[in-house]
N, C-alpha and C. Protein backbone atom coordinates (compact mmCIF):
# COMPACT_ATOMS: atom_id res chain seq x y z
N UNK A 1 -2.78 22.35 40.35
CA UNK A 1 -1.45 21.93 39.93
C UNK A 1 -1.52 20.99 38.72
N UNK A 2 -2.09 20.01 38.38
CA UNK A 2 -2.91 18.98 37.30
C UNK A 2 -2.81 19.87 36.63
N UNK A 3 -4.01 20.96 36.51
CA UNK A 3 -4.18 21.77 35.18
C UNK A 3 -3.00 22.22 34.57
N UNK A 4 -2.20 23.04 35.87
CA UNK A 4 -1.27 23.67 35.11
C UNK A 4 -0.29 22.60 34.45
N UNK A 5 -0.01 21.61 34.88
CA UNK A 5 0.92 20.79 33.84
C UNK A 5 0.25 20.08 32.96
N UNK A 6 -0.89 19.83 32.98
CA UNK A 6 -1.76 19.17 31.65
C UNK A 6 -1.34 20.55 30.50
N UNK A 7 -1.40 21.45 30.96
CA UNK A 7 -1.52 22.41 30.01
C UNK A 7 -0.42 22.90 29.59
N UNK A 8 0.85 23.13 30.37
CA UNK A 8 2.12 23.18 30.01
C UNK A 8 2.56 21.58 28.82
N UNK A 9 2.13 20.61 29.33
CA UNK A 9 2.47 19.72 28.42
C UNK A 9 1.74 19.76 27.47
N UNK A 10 0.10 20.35 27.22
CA UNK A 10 -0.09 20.39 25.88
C UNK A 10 0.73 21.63 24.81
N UNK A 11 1.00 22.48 25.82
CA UNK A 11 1.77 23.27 24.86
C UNK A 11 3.30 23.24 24.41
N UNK A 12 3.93 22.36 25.00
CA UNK A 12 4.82 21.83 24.17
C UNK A 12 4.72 20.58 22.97
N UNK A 13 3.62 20.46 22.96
CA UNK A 13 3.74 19.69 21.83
C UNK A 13 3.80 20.05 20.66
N UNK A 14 5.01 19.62 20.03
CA UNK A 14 5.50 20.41 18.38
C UNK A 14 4.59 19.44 17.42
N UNK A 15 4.36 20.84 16.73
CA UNK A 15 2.87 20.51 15.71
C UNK A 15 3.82 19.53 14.18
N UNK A 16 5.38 19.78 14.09
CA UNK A 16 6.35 18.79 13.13
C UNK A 16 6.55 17.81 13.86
N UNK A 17 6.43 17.77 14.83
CA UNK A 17 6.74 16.37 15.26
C UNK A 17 6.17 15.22 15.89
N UNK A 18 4.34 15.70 15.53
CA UNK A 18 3.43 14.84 16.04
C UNK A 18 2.99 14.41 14.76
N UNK A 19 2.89 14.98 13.54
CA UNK A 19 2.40 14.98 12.42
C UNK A 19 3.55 14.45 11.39
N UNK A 20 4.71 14.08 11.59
CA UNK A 20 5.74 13.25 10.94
C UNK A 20 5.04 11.56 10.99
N UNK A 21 4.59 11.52 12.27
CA UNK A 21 4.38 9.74 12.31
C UNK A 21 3.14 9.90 11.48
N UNK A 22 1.99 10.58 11.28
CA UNK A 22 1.20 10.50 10.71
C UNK A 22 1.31 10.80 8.90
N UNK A 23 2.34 11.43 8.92
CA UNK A 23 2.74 11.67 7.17
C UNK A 23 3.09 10.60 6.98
N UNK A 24 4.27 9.82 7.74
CA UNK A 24 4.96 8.21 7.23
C UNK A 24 3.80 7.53 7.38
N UNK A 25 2.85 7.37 8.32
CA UNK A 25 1.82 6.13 8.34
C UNK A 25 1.43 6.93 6.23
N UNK A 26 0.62 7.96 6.13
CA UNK A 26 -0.15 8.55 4.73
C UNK A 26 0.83 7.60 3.33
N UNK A 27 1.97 8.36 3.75
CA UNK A 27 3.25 7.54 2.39
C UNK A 27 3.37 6.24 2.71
N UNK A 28 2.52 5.43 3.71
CA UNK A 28 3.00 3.83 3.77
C UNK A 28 1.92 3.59 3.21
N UNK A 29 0.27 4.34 3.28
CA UNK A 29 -0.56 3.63 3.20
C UNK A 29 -0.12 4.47 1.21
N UNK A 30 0.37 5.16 0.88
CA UNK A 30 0.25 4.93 -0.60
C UNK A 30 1.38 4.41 -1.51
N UNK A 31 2.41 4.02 -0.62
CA UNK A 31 3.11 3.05 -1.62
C UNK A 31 2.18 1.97 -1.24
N UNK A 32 1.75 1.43 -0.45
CA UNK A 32 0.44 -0.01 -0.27
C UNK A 32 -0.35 0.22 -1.63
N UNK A 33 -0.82 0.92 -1.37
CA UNK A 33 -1.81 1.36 -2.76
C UNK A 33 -1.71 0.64 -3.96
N UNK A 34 0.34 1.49 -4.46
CA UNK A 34 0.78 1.46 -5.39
C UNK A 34 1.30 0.31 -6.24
N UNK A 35 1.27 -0.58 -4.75
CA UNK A 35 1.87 -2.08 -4.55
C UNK A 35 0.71 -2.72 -5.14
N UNK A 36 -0.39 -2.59 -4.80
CA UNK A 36 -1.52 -3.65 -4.77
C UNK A 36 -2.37 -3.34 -6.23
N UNK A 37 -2.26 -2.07 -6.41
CA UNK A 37 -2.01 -2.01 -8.33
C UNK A 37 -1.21 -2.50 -9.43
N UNK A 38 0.01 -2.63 -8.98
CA UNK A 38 1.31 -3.37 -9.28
C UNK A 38 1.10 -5.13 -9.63
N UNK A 39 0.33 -5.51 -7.92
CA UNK A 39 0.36 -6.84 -7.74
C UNK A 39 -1.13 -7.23 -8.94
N UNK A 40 -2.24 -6.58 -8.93
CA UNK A 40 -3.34 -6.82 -9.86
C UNK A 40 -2.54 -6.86 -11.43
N UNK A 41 -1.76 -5.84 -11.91
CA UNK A 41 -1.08 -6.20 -12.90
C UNK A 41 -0.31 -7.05 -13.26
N UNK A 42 0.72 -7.23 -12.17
CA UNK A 42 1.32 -8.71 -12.69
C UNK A 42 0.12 -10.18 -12.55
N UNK A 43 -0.70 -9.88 -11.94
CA UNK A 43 -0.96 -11.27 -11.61
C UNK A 43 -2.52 -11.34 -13.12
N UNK A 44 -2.53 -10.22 -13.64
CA UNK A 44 -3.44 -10.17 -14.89
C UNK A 44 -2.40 -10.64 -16.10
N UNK A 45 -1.38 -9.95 -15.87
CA UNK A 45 -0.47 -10.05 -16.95
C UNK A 45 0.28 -12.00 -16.56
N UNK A 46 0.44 -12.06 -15.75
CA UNK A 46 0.44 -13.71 -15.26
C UNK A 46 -0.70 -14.90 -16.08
N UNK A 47 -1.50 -14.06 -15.55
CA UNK A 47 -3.37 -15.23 -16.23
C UNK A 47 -2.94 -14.95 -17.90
N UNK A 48 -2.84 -13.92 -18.71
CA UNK A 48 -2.83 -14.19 -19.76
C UNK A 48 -1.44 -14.32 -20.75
N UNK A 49 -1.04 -14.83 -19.68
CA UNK A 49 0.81 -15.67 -20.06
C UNK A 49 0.47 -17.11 -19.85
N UNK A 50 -0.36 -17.49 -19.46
CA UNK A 50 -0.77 -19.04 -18.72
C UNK A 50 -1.67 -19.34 -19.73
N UNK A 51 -2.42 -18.13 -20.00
CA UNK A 51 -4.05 -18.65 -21.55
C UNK A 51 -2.65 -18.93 -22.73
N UNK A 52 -1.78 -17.65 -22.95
CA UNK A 52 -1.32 -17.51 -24.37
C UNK A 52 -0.37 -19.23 -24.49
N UNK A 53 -0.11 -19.89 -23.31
CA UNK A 53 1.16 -20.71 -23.35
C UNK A 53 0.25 -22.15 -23.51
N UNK A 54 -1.49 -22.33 -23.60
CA UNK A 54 -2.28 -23.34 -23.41
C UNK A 54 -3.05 -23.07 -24.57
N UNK A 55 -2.85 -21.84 -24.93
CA UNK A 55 -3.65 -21.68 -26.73
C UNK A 55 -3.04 -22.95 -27.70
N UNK A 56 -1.64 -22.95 -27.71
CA UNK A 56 -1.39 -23.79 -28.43
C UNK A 56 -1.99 -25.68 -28.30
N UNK A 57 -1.96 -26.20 -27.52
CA UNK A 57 -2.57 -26.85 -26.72
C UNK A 57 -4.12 -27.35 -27.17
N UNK A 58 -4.85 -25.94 -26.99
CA UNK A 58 -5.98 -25.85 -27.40
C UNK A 58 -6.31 -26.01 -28.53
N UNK A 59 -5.39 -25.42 -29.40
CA UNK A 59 -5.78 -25.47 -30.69
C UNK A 59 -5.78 -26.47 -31.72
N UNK A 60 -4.55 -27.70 -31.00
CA UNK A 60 -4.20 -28.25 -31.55
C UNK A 60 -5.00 -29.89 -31.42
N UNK A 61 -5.63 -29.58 -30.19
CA UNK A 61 -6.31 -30.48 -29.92
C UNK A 61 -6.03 -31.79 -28.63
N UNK A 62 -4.87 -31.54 -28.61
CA UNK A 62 -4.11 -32.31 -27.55
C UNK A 62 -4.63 -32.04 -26.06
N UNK A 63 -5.00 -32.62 -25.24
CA UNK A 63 -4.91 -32.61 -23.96
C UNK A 63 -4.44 -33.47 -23.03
């Protein structure tokens, strides 16, 4: 009796609707991705907004 409902319940399992949670986890882990490429750019483009705004500074001799 086990078998037969282990096995009736594996065969209802819909192959779209076990594999949806696993596509949304795939598209979370690549907007993450997309994010953390994003975040390396601003925070590069940050460091040399912070050099360009202390060049003057530098150059001039002042500290």
């Amino acid at each position: 009796m086990d078998i037969q409902l282990t096995t009736n319940g594996a065969s209802c399992i819909d192959a779209s609707t076990t594999s949806r949670p696993f596509q949304e986890y795939h598209n979370n882990l690549k907007e993450l991705e997309k994010s953390k490429k994003g975040l390396k750019c601003a925070q590069k483009e940050l460091q040399v907004a912070e050099e360009l705004v202390t060049l003057p500074t530098m150059l001039s001799g002042d500290t």
